[in-house]
Each structure stands twice: as structure tokens, then as C-alpha cells.
Protein backbone atom coordinates (compact mmCIF):
# COMPACT_ATOMS: atom_id res chain seq x y z
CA UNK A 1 133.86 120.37 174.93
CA UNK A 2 136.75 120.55 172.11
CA UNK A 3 137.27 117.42 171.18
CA UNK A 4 140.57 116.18 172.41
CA UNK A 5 142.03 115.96 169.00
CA UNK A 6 141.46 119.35 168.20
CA UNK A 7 143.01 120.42 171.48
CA UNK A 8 146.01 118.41 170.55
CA UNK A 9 146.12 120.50 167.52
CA UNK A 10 145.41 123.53 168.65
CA UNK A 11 147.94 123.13 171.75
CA UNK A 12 150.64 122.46 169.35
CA UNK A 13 149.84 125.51 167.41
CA UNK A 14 149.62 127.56 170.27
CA UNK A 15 153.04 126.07 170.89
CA UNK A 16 154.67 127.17 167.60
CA UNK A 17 153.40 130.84 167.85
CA UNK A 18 154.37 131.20 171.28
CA UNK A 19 157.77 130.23 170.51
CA UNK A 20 157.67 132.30 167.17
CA UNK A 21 157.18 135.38 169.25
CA UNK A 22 159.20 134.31 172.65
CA UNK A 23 156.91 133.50 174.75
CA UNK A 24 155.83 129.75 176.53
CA UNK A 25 152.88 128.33 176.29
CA UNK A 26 152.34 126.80 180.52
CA UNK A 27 148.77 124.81 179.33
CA UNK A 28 146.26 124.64 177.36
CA UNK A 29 142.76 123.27 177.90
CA UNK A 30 138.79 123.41 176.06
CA UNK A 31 135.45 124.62 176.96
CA UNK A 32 132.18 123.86 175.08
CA UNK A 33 132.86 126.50 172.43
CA UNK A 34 136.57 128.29 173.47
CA UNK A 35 140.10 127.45 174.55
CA UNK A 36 142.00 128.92 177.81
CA UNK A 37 145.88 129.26 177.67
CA UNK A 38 148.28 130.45 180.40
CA UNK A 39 151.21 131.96 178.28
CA UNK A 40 154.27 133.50 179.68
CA UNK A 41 155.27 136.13 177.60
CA UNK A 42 157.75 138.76 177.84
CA UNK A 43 156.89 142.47 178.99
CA UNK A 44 157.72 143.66 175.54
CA UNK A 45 155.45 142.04 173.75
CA UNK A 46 151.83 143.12 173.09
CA UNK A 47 149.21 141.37 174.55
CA UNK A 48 146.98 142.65 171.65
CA UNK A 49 149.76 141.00 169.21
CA UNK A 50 149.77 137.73 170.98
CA UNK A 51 145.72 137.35 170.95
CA UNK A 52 146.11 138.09 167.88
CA UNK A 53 148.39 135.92 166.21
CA UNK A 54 146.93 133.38 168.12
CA UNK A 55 143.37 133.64 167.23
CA UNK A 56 145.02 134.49 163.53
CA UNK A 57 146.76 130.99 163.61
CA UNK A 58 144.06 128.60 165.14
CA UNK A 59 140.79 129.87 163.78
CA UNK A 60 141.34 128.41 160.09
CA UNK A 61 141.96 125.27 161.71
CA UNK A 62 138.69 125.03 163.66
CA UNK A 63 136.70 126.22 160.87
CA UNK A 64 138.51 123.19 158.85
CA UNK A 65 137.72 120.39 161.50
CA UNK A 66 133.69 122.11 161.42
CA UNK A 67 131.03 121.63 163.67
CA UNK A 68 132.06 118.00 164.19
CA UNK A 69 134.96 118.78 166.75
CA UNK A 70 132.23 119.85 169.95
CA UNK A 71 130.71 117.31 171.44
């Protein structure tokens, strides 16, 4: 699984873009090698968008933590 850290992390940026594009962010957890969210999110926003800015925002961080952060 994600290492709780890194879910920490990742939650709280999950957090920010949520907010940045006016939606909520309901939880958050980790598999071996993904995340799940539940967002609320309004009915005119993309779904496509919010995927996107939230893969956009989080992958750089796992790819800074490494390999280390499953385990």
C-alpha cells in the first residue's frame, strides 16, 4: 500500500486542487500501486479536467518520494 505519509501528502494535494476548481474532496485512501478519491464536484466542471489536474498535480510528487513509498 501507499505509505501513509504519502497519502497524507497526496490527500492534502488533492485537497488544494479540489478547492482550486470548486469541488470537495469527501476521502481519500491507497492501494498497492493507486489512490481512490470520492470528490464532489459541480455539474459544470469536466470530469476529464478534474482527472486531469489531479493526476497533473500528484504524479511529480510520487515520482519524488520513488519506489520507497509502497510497501
Amino acid at each position: 500500500m501507499l505509505r501513509d505519509l504519502a497519502i497524507a501528502d497526496l490527500r492534502q494535494i488533492f485537497c488544494e486542487v479540489c478547492a482550486d476548481l470548486g469541488a470537495t474532496l469527501v476521502t481519500c485512501n491507497g492501494e498497492d500501486d493507486h489512490s481512490h478519491q470520492l470528490v464532489e464536484y459541480p455539474s459544470s466542471l469536466a470530469l476529464s479536467w478534474l482527472v486531469k489536474n489531479l493526476k497533473g498535480r500528484s504524479s511529480p510528487l510520487l515520482r519524488e518520494y520513488g519506489p520507497e513509498v509502497y510497501g
